[in-house]
PDB file of N, CA and C in Angstrom:
ATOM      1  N   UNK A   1     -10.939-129.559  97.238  1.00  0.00           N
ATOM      2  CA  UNK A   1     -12.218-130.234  97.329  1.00  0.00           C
ATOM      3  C   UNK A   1     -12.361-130.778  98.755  1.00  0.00           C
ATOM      4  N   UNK A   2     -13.542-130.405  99.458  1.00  0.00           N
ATOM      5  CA  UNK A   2     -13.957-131.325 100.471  1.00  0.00           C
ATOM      6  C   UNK A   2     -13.989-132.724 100.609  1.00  0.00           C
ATOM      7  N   UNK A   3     -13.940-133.143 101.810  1.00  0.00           N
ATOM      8  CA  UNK A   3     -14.078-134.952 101.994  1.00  0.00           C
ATOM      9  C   UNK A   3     -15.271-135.247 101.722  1.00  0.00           C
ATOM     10  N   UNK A   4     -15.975-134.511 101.658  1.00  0.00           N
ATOM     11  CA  UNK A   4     -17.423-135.183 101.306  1.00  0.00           C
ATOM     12  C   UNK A   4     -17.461-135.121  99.914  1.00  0.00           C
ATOM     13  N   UNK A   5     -17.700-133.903  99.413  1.00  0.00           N
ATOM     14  CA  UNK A   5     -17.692-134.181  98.032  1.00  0.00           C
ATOM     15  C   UNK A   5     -16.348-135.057  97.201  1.00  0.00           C
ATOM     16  N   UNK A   6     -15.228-135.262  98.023  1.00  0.00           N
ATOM     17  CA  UNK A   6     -14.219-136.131  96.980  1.00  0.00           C
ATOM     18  C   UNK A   6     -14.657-137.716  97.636  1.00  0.00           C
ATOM     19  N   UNK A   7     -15.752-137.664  98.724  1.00  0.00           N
ATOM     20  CA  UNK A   7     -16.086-139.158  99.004  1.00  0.00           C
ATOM     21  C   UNK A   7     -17.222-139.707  97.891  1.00  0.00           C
ATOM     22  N   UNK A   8     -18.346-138.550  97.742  1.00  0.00           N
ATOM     23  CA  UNK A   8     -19.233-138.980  96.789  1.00  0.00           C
ATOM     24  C   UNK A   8     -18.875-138.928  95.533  1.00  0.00           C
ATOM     25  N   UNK A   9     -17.646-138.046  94.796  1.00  0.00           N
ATOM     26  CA  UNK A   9     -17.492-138.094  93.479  1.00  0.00           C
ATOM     27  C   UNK A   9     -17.091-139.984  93.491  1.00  0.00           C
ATOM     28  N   UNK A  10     -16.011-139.980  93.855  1.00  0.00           N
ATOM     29  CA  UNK A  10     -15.515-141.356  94.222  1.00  0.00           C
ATOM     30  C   UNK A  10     -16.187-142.383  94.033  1.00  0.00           C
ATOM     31  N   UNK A  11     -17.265-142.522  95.153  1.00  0.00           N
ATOM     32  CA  UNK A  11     -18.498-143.819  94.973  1.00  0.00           C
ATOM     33  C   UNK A  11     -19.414-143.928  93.883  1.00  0.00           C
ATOM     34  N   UNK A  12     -19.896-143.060  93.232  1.00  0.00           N
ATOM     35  CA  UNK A  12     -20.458-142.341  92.501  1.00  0.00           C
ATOM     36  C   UNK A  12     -19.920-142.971  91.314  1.00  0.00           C
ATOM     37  N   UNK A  13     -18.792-142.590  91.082  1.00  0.00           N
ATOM     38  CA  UNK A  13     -17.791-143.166  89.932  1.00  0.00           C
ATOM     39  C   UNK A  13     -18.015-144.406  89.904  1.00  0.00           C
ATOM     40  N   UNK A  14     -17.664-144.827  90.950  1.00  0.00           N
ATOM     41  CA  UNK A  14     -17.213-146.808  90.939  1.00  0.00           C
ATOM     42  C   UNK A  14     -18.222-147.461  91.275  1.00  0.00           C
ATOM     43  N   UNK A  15     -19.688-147.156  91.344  1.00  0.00           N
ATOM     44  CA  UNK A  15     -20.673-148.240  92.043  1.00  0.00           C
ATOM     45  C   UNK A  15     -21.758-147.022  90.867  1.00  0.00           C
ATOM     46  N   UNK A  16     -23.079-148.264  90.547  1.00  0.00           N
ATOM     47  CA  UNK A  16     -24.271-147.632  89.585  1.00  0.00           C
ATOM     48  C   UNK A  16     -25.337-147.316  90.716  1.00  0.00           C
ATOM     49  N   UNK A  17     -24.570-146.503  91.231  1.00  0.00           N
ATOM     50  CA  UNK A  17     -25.554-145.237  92.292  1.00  0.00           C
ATOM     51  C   UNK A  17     -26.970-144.914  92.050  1.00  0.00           C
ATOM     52  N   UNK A  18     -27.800-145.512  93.044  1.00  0.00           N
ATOM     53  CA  UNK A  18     -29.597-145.259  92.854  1.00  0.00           C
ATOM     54  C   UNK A  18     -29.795-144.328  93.472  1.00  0.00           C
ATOM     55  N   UNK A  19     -28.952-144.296  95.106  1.00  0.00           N
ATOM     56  CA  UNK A  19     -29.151-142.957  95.810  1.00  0.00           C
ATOM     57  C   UNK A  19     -28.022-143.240  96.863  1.00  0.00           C
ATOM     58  N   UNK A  20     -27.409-141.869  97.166  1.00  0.00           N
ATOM     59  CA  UNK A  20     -25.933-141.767  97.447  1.00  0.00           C
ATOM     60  C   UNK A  20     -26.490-140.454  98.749  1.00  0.00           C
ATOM     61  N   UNK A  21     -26.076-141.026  99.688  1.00  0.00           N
ATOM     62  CA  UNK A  21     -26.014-139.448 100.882  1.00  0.00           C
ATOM     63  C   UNK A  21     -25.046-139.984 101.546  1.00  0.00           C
ATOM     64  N   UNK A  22     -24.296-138.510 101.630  1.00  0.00           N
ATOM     65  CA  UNK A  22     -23.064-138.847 102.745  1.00  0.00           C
ATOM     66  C   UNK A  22     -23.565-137.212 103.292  1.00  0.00           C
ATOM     67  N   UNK A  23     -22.990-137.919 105.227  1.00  0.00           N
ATOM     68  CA  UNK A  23     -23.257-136.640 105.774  1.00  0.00           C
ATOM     69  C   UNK A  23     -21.840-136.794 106.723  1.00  0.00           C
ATOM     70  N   UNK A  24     -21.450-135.702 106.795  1.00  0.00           N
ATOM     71  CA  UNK A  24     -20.466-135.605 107.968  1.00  0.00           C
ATOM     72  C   UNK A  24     -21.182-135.397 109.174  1.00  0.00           C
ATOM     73  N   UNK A  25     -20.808-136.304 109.942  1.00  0.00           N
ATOM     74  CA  UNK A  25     -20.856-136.589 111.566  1.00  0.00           C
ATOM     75  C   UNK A  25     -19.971-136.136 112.545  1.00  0.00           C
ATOM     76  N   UNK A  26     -18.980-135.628 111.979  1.00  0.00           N
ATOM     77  CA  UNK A  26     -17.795-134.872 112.587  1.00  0.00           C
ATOM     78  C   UNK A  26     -17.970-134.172 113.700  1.00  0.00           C
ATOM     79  N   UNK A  27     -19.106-133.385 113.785  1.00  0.00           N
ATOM     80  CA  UNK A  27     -19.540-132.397 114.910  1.00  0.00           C
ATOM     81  C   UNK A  27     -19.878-133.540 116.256  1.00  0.00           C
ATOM     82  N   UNK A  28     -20.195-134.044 116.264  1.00  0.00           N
ATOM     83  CA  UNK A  28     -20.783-135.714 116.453  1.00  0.00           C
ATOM     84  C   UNK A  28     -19.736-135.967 117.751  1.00  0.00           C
ATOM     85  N   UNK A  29     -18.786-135.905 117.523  1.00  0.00           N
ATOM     86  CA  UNK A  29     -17.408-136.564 118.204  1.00  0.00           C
ATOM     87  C   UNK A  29     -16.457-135.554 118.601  1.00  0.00           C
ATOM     88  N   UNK A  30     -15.697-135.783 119.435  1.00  0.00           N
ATOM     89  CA  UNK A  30     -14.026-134.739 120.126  1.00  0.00           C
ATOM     90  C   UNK A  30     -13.055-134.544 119.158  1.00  0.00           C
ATOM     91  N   UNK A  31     -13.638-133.814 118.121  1.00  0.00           N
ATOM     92  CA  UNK A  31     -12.356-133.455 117.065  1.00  0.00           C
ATOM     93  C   UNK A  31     -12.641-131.945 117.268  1.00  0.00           C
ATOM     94  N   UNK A  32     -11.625-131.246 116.442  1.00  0.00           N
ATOM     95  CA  UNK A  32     -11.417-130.164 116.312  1.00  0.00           C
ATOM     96  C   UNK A  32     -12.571-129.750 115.394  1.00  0.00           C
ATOM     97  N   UNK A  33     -13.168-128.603 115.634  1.00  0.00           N
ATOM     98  CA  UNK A  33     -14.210-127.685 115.100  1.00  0.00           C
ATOM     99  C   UNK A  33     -13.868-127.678 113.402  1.00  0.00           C
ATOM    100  N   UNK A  34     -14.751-127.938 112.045  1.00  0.00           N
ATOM    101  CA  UNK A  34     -13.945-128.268 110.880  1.00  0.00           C
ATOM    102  C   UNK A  34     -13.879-129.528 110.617  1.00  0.00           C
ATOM    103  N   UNK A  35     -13.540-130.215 111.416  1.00  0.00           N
ATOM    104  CA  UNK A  35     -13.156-131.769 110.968  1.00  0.00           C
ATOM    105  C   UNK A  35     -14.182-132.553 110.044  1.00  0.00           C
ATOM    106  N   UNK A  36     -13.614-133.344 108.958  1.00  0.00           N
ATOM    107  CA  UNK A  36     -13.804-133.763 108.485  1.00  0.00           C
ATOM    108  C   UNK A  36     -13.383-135.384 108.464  1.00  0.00           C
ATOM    109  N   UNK A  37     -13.776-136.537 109.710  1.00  0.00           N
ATOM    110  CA  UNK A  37     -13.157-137.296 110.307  1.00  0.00           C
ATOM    111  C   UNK A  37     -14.508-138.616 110.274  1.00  0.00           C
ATOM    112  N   UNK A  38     -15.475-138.071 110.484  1.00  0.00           N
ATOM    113  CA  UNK A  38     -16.282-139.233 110.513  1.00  0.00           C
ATOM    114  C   UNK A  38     -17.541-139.201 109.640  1.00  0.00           C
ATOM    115  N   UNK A  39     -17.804-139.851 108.777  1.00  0.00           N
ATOM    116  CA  UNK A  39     -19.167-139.905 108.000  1.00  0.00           C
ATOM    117  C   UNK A  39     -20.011-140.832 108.372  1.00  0.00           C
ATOM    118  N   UNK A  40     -21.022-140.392 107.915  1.00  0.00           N
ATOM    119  CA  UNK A  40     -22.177-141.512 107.609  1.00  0.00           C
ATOM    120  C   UNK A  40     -22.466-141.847 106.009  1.00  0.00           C
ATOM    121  N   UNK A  41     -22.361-143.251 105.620  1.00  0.00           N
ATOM    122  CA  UNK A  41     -22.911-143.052 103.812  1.00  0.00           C
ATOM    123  C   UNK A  41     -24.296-144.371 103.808  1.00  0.00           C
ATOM    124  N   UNK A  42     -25.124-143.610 103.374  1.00  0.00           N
ATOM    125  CA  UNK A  42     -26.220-144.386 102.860  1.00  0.00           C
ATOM    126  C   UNK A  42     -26.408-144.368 101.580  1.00  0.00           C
ATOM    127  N   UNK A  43     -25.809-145.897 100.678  1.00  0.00           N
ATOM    128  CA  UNK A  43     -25.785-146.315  99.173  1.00  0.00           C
ATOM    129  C   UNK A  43     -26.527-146.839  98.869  1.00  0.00           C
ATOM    130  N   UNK A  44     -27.696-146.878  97.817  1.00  0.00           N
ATOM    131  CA  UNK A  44     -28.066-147.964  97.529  1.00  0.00           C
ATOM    132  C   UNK A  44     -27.624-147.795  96.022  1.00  0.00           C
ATOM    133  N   UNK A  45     -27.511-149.294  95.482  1.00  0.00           N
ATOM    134  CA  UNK A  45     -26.781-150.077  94.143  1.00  0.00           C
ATOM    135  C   UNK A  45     -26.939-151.156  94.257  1.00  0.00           C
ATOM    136  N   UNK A  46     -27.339-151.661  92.978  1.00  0.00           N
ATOM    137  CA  UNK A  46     -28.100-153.094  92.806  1.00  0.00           C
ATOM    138  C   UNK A  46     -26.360-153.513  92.297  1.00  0.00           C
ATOM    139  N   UNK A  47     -25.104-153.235  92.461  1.00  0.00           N
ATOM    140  CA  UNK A  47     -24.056-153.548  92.471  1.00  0.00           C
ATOM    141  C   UNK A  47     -24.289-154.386  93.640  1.00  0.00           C
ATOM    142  N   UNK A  48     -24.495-153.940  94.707  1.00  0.00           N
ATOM    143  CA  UNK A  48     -24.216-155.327  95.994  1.00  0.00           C
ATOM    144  C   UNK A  48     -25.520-156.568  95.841  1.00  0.00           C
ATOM    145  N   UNK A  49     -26.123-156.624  94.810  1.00  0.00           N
ATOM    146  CA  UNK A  49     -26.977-157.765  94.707  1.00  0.00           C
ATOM    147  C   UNK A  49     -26.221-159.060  95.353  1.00  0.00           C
ATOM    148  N   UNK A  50     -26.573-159.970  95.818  1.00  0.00           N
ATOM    149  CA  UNK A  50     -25.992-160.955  95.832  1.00  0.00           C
ATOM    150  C   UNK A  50     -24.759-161.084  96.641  1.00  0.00           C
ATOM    151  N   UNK A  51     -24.370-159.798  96.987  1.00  0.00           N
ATOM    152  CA  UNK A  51     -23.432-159.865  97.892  1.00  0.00           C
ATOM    153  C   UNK A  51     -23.534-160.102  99.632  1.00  0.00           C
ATOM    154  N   UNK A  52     -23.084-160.344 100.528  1.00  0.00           N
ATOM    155  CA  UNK A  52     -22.628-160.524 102.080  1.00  0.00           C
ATOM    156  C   UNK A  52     -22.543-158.716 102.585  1.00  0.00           C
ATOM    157  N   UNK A  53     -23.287-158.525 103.572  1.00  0.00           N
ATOM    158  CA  UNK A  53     -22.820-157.127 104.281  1.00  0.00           C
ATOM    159  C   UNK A  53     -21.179-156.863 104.233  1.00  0.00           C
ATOM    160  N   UNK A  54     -20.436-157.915 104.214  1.00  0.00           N
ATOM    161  CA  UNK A  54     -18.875-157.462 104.616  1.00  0.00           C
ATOM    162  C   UNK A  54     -18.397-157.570 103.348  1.00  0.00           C
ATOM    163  N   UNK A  55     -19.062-158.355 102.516  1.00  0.00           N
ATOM    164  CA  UNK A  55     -18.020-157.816 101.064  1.00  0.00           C
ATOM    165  C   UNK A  55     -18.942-156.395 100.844  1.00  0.00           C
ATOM    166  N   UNK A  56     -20.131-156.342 100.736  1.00  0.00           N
ATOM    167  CA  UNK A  56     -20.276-154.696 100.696  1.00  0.00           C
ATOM    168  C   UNK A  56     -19.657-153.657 100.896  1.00  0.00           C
ATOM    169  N   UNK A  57     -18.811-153.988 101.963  1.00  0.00           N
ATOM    170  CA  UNK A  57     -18.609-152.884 102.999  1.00  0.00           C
ATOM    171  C   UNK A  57     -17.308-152.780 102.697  1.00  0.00           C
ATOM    172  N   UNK A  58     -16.318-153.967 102.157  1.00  0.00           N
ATOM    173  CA  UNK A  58     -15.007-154.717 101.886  1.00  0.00           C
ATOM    174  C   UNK A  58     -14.849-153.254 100.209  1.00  0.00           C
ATOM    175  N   UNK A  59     -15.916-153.800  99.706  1.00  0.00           N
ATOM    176  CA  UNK A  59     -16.324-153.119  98.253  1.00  0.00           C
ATOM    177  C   UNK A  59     -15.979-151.263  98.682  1.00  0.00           C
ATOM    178  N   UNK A  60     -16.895-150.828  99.577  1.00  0.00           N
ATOM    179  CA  UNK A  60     -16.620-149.507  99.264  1.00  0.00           C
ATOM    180  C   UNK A  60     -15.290-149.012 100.339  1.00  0.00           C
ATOM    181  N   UNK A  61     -15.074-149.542 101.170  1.00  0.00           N
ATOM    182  CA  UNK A  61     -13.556-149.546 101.300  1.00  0.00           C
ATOM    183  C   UNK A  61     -12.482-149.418 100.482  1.00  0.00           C
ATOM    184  N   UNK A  62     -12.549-149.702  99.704  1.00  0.00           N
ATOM    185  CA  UNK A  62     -11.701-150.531  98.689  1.00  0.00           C
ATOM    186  C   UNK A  62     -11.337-148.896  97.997  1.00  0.00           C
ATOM    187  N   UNK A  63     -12.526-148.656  97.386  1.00  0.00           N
ATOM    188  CA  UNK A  63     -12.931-147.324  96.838  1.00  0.00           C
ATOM    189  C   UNK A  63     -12.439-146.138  97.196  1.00  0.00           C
ATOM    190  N   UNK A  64     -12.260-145.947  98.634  1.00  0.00           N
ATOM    191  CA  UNK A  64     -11.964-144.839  99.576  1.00  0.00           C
ATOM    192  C   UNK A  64     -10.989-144.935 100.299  1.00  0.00           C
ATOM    193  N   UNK A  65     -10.508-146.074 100.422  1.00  0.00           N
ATOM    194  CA  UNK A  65      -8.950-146.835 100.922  1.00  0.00           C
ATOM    195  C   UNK A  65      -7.606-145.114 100.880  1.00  0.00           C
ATOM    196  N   UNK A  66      -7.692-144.458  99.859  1.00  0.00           N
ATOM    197  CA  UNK A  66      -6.575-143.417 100.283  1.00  0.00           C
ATOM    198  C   UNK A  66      -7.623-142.461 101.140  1.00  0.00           C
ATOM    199  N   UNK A  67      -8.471-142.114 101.123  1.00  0.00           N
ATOM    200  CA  UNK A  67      -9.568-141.000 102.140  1.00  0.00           C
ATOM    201  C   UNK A  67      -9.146-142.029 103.993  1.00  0.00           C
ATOM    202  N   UNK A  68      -9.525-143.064 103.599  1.00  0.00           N
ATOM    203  CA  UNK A  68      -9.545-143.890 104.997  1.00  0.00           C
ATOM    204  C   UNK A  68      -8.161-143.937 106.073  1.00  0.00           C
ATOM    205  N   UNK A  69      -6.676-143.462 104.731  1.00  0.00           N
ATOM    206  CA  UNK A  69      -5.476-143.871 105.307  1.00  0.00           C
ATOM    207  C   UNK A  69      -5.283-142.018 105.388  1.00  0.00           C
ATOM    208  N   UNK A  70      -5.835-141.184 105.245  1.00  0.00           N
ATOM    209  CA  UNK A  70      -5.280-139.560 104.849  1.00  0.00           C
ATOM    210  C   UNK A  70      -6.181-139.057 105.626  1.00  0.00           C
ATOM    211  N   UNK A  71      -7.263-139.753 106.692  1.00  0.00           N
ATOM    212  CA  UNK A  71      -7.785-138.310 107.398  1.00  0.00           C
ATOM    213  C   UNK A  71      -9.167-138.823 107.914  1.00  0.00           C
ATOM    214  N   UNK A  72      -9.729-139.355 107.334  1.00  0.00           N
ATOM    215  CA  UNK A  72     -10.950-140.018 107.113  1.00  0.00           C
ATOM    216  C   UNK A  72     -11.284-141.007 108.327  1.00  0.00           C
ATOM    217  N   UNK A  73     -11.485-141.319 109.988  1.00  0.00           N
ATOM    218  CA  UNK A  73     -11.448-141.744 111.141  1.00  0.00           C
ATOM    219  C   UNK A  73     -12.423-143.183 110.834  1.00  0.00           C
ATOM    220  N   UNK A  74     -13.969-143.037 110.583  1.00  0.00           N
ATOM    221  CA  UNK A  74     -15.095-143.461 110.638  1.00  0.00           C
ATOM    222  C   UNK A  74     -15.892-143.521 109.127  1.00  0.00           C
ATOM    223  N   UNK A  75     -16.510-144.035 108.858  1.00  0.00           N
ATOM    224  CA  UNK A  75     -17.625-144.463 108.468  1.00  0.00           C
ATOM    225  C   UNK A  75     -18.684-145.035 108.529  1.00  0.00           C
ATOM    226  N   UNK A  76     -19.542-144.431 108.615  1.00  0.00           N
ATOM    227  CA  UNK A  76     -21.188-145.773 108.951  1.00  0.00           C
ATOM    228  C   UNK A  76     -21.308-145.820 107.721  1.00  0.00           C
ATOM    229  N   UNK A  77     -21.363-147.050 107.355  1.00  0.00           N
ATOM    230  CA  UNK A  77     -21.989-147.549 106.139  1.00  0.00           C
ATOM    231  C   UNK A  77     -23.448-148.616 106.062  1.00  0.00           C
ATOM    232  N   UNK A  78     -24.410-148.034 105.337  1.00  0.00           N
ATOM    233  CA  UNK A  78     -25.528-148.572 105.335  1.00  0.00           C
ATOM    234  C   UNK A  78     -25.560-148.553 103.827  1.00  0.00           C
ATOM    235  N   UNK A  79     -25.369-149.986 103.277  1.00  0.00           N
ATOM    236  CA  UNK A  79     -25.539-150.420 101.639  1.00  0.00           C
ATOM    237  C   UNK A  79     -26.925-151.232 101.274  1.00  0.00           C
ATOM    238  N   UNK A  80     -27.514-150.656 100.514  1.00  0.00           N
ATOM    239  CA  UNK A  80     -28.568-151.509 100.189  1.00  0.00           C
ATOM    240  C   UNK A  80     -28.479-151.907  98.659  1.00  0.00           C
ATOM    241  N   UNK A  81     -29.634-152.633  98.194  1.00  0.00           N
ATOM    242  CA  UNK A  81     -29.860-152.798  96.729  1.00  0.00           C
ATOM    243  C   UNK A  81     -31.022-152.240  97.151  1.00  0.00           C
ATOM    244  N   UNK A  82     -31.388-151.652  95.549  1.00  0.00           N
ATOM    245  CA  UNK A  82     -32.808-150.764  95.348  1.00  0.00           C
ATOM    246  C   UNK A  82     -33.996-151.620  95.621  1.00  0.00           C
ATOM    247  N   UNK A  83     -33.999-152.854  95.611  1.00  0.00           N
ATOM    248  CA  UNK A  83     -35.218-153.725  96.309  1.00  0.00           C
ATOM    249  C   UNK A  83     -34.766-153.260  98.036  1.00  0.00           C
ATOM    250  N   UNK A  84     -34.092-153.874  98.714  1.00  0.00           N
ATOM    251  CA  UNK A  84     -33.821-153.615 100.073  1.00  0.00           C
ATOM    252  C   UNK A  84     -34.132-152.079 100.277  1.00  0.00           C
ATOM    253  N   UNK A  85     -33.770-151.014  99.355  1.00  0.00           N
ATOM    254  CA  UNK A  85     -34.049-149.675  99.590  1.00  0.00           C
ATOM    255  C   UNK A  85     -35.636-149.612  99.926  1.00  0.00           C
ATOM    256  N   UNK A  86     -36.075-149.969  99.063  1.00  0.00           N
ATOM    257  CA  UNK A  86     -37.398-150.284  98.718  1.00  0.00           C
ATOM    258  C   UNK A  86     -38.727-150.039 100.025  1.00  0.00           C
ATOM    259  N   UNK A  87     -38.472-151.951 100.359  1.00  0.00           N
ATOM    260  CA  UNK A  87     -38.556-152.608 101.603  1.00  0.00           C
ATOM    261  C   UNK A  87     -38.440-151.822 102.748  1.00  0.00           C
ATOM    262  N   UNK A  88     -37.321-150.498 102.753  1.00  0.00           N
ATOM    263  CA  UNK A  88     -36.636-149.581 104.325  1.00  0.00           C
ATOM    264  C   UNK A  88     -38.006-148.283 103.698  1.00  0.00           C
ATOM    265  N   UNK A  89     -38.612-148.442 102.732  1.00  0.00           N
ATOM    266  CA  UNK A  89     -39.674-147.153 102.665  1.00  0.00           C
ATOM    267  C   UNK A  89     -38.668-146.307 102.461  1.00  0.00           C
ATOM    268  N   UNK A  90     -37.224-146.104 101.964  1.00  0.00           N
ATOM    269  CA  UNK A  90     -35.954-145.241 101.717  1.00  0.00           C
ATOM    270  C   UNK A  90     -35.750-144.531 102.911  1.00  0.00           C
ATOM    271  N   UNK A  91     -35.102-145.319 103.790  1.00  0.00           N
ATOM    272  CA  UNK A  91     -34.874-144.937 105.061  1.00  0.00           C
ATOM    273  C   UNK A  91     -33.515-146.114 105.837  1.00  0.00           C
ATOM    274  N   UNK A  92     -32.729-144.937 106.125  1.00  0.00           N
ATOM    275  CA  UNK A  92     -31.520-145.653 107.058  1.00  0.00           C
ATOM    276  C   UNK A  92     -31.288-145.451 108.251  1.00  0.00           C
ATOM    277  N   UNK A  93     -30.899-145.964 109.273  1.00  0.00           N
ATOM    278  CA  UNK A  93     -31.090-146.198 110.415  1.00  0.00           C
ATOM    279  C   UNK A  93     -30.106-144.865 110.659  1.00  0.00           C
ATOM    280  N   UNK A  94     -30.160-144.073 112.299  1.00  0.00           N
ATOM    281  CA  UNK A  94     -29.034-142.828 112.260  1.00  0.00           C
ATOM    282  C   UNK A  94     -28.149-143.619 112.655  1.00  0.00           C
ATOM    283  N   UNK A  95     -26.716-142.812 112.818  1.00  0.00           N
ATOM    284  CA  UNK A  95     -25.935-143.549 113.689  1.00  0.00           C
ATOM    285  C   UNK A  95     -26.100-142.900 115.137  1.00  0.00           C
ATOM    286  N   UNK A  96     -25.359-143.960 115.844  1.00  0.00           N
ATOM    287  CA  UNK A  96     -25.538-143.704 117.657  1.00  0.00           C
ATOM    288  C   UNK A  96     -24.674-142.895 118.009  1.00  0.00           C
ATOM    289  N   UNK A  97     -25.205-142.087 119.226  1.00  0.00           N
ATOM    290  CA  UNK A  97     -24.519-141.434 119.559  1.00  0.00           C
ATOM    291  C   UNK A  97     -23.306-141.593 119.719  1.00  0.00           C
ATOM    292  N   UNK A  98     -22.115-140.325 119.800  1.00  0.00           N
ATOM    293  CA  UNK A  98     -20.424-141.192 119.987  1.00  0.00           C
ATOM    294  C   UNK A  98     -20.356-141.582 121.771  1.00  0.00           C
ATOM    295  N   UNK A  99     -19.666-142.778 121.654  1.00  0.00           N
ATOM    296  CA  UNK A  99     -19.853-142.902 123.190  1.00  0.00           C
ATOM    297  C   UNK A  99     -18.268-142.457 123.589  1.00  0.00           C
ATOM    298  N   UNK A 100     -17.472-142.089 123.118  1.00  0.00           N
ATOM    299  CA  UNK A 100     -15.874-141.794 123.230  1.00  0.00           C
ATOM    300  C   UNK A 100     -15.449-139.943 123.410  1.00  0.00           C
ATOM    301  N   UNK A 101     -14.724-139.683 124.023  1.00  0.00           N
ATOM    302  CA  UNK A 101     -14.085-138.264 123.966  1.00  0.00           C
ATOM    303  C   UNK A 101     -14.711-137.344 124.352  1.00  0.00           C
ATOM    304  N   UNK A 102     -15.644-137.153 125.233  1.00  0.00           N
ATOM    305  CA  UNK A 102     -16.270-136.148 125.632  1.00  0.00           C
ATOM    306  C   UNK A 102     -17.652-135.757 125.717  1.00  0.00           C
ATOM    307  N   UNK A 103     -18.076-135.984 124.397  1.00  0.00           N
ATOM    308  CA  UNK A 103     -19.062-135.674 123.239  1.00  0.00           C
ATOM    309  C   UNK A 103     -20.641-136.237 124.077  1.00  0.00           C
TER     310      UNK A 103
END
């Protein structure tokens, strides 16, 4: 199984997923052609109601903690609740360009 798809089965599982995109960014950065090293995930789950950006973020860590220690470099994480989804018109910011390695 791919990192992407064993990242979204994963979150998917453990959080009540409204809308889930993960994209590899890999091409993005100075890795080897293939790599599977840096994502982007845009969640929204009325699971982070009430929560702080860093326990959010603490939260899906947590989740992906063996992906993060086995291969897995980066993540952008953009967590919303389905009101905050809402509010963005369902829209997440990109990530920035890599400023490191070449790229």
């Amino acid at each position: 199984m791919n990192m992407q798809i064993q990242l979204e089965t994963k979150l998917a599982t453990a959080f009540d997923v409204a809308h889930l995109e993960i994209q590899n960014e890999s091409h993005k950065h100075n890795v080897p052609a293939g790599s599977e090293s840096h994502f982007r995930v845009v969640m929204v789950s009325d699971d982070f109601a009430g929560k702080a950006l860093v326990a959010r973020h603490r939260a899906v860590y947590g989740v992906v903690q063996e992906e993060l220690t086995g291969g897995v470099h980066a993540l952008a994480l953009h967590t919303y609740t389905l009101d905050e989804w809402r509010q963005r018109n369902g829209s997440a910011p990109l990530s920035p360009p890599c400023r490191g390695g070449g790229k």
